[in-house]
Protein backbone atom coordinates (compact mmCIF):
# COMPACT_ATOMS: atom_id res chain seq x y z
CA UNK A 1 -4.01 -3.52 13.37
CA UNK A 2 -3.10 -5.80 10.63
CA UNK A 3 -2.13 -9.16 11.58
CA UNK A 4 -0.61 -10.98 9.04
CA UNK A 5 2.53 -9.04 10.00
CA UNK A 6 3.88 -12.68 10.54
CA UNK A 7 5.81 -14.02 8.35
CA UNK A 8 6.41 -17.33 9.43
CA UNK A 9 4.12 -19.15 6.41
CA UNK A 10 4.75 -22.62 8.62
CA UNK A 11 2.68 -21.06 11.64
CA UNK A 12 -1.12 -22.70 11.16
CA UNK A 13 -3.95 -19.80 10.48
CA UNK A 14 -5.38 -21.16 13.88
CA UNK A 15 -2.20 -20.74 15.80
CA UNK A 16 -2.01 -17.17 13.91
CA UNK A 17 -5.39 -16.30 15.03
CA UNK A 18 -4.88 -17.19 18.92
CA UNK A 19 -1.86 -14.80 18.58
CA UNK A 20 -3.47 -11.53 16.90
CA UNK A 21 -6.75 -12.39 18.93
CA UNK A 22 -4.66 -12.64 22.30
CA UNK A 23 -2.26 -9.57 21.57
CA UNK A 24 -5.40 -7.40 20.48
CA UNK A 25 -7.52 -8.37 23.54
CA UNK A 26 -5.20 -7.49 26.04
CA UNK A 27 -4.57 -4.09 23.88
CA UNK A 28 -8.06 -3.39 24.32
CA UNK A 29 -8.29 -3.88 27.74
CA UNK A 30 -5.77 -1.58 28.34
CA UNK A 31 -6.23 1.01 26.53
CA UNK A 32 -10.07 2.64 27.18
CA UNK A 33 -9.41 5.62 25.17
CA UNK A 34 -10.80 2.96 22.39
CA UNK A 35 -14.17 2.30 23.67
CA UNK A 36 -15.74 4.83 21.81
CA UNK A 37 -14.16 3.35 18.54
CA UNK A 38 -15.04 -0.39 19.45
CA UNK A 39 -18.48 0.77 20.42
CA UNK A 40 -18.91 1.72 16.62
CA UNK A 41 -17.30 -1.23 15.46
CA UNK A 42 -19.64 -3.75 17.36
CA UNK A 43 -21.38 -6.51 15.53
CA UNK A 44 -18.38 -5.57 13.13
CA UNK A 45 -16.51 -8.84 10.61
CA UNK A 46 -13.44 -7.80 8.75
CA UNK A 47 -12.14 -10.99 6.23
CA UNK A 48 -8.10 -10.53 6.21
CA UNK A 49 -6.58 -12.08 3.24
CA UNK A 50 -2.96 -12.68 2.56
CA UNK A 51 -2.33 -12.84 -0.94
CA UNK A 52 1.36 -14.59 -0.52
CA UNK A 53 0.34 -17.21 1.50
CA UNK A 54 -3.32 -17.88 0.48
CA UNK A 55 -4.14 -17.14 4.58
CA UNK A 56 -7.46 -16.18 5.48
CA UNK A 57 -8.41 -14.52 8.68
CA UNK A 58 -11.63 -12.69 10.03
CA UNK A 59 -11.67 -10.19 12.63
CA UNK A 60 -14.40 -9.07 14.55
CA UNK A 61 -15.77 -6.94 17.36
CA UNK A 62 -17.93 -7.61 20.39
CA UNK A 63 -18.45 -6.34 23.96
CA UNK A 64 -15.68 -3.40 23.71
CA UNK A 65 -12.76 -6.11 22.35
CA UNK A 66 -11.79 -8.01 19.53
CA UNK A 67 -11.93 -12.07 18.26
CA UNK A 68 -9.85 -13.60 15.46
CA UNK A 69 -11.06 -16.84 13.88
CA UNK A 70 -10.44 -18.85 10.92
CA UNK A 71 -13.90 -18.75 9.74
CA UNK A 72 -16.72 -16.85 10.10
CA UNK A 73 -20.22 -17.65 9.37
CA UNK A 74 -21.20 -13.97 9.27
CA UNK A 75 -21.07 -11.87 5.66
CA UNK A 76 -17.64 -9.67 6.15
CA UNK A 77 -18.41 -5.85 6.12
CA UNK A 78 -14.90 -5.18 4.85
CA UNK A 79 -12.21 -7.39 2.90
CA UNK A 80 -8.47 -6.19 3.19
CA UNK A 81 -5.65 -7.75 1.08
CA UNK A 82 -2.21 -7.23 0.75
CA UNK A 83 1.04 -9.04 1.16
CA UNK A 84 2.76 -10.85 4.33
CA UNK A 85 5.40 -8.02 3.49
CA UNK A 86 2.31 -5.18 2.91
CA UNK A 87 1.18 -5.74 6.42
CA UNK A 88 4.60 -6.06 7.98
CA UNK A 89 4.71 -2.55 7.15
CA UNK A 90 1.63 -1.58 8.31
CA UNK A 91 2.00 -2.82 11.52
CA UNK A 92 5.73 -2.84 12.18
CA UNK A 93 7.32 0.07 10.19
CA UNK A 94 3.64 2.05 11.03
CA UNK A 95 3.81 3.10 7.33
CA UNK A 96 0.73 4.99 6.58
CA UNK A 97 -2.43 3.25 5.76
CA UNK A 98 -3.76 5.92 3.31
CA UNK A 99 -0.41 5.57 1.63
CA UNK A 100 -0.26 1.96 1.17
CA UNK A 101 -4.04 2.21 0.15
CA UNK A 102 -2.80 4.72 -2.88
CA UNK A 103 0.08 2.94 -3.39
CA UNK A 104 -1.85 -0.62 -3.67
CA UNK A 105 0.33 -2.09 -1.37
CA UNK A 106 -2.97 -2.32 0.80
CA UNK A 107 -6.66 -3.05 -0.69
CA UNK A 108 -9.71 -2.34 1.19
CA UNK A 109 -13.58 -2.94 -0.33
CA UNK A 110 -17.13 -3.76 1.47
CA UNK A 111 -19.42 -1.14 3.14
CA UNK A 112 -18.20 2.23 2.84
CA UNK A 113 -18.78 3.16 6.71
CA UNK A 114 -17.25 0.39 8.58
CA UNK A 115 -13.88 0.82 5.77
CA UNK A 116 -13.57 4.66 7.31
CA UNK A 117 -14.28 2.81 10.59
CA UNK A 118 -11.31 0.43 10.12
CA UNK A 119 -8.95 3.18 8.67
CA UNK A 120 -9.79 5.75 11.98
CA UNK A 121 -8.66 2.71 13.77
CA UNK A 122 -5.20 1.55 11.99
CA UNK A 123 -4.64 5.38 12.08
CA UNK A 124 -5.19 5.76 16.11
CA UNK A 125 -4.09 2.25 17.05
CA UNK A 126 -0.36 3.27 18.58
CA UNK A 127 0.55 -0.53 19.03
CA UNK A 128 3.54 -1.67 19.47
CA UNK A 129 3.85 -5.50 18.21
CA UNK A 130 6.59 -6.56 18.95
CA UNK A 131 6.21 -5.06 22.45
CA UNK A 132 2.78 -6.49 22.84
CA UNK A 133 4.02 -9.82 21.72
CA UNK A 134 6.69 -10.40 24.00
CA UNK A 135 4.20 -9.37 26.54
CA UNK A 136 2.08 -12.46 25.60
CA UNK A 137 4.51 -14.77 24.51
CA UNK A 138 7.55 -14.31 25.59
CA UNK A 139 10.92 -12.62 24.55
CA UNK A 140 12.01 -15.38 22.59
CA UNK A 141 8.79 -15.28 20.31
CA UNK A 142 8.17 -11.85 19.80
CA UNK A 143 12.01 -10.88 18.96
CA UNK A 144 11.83 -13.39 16.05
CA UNK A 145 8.61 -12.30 14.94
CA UNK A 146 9.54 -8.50 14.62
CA UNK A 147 13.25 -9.70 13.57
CA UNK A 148 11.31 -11.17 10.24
CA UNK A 149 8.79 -9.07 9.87
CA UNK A 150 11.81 -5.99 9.57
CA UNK A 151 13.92 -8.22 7.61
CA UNK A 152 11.06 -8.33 4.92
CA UNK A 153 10.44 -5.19 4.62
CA UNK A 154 14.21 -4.73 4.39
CA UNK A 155 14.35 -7.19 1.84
CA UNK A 156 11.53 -4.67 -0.34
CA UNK A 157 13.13 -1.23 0.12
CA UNK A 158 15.92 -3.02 -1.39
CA UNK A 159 14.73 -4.89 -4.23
CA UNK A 160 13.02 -1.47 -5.02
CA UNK A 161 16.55 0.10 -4.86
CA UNK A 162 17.99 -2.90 -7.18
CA UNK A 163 15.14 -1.99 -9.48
CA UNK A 164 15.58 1.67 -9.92
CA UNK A 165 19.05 1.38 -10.45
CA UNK A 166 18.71 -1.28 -13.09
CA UNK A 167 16.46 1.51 -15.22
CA UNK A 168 18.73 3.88 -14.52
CA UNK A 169 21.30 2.01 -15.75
CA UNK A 170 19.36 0.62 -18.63
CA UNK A 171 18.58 3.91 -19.82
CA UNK A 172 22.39 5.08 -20.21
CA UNK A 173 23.28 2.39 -21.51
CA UNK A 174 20.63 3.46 -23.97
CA UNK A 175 22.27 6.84 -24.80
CA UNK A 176 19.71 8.60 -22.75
CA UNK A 177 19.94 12.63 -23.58
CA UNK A 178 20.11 14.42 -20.74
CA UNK A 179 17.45 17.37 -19.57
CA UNK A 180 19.82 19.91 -21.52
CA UNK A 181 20.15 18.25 -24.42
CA UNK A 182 16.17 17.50 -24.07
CA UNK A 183 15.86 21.28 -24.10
CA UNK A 184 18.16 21.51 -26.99
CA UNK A 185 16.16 19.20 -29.00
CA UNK A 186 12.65 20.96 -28.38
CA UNK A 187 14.13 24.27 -29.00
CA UNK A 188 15.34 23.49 -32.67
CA UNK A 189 12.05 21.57 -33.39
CA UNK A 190 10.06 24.94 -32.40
CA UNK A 191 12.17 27.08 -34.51
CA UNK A 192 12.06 24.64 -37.48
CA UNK A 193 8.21 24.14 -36.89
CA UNK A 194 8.21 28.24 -37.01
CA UNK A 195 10.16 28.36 -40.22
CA UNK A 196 8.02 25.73 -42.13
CA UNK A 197 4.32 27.94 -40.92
CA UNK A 198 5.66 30.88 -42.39
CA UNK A 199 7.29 28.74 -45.76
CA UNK A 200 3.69 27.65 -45.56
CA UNK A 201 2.20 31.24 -45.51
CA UNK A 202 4.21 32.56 -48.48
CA UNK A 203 3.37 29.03 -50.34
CA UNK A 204 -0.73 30.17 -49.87
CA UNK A 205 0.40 33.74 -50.51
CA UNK A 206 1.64 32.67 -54.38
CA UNK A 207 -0.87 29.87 -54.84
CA UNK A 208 -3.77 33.01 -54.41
CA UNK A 209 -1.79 35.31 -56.87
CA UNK A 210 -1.21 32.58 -59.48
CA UNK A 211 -5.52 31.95 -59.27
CA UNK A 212 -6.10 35.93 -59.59
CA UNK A 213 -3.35 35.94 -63.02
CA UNK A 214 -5.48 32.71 -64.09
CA UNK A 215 -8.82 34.25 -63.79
């Protein structure tokens, strides 16, 4: 159910809003199983905030559905952050929310309650986006939506790829030992840490006898 899955940063926050609102309202309508859920999320405000492009967005709940705005004049009960790419993979590669949560690719903070409320939801909502926005909008507009919002996260699993390989290859070029060698190493510090204790022992040993000749 996150929004900011688009990744057009040219698209107005209204425009944005009459898009997620239109998409989620016609979801909603549809689908009754949620009723329950949007029962326990009335009255709800959830302020969206996308750190890459400085969007804000609130959602909210009324009357078994759901309205997007720009503003809100209501306190939020929960504040979500991430990324345009953090919530093109929540909504369109349905990575797990608990996941991104631990992995701080998604932030949530506010009231407790309505935050378990929001994650039963992103965890149950089955929605399809780019589905759902051709539905509303047209072929044309949805395929280029979902075409970005897959290209950046894409673009991520890749830079990630760059990045690990670029360690990798920073620590060989470092002379790196390897897991044997590791061993190797520990092994002959143990034994030489063994031999000094009991060098120690015999030191104390004839340190005591030299006191007892003295006395």
């Amino acid at each position: 159910m996150s929004v900011m899955f688009l990744p057009l940063r040219l698209i107005p926050v209204p425009v944005q809003c009459v898009v997620l609102g239109s998409v989620l309202q016609i979801f909603f309508k549809n689908n009754e199983k949620f009723d329950d859920l949007l029962e326990l999320l009335e009255g709800k405000v959830f302020r969206v905030f996308i750190k890459d492009t400085g969007s804000v967005l609130f959602i909210g709940f009324k009357s078994g559905s759901a309205w997007v705005h720009p503003s809100s004049k209501q306190r939020p009960d929960v504040k979500i952050e991430s990324t345009t790419t953090g919530f093109a993979r929540l909504s369109f590669a349905k990575e797990d929310p608990d996941a991104l949560v631990m992995q701080k690719v998604l932030k949530l903070s506010g009231d407790s309650e309505s935050m378990l409320l929001f994650q039963k939801l992103l965890e149950t909502l089955d929605l399809d986006w780019e589905l759902e926005l051709r539905r509303a909008f047209g072929d044309f507009f949805g395929r280029k939506v979902a075409s970005a919002a897959y290209a950046l996260v894409d673009a991520e699993k890749k830079l990630q790829q760059n990045s690990t390989k670029l360690v990798d290859d920073a620590l060989k070029s470092m002379d790196t030992p390897s897991a044997e060698r590791l061993q190797l190493w520990q092994a002959g510090v143990e034994s030489v840490s063994r031999k000094m204790s009991k060098l120690q022992r015999q030191l104390d040993k004839l340190e005591r006898l030299a006191n007892k000749e003295k006395a």
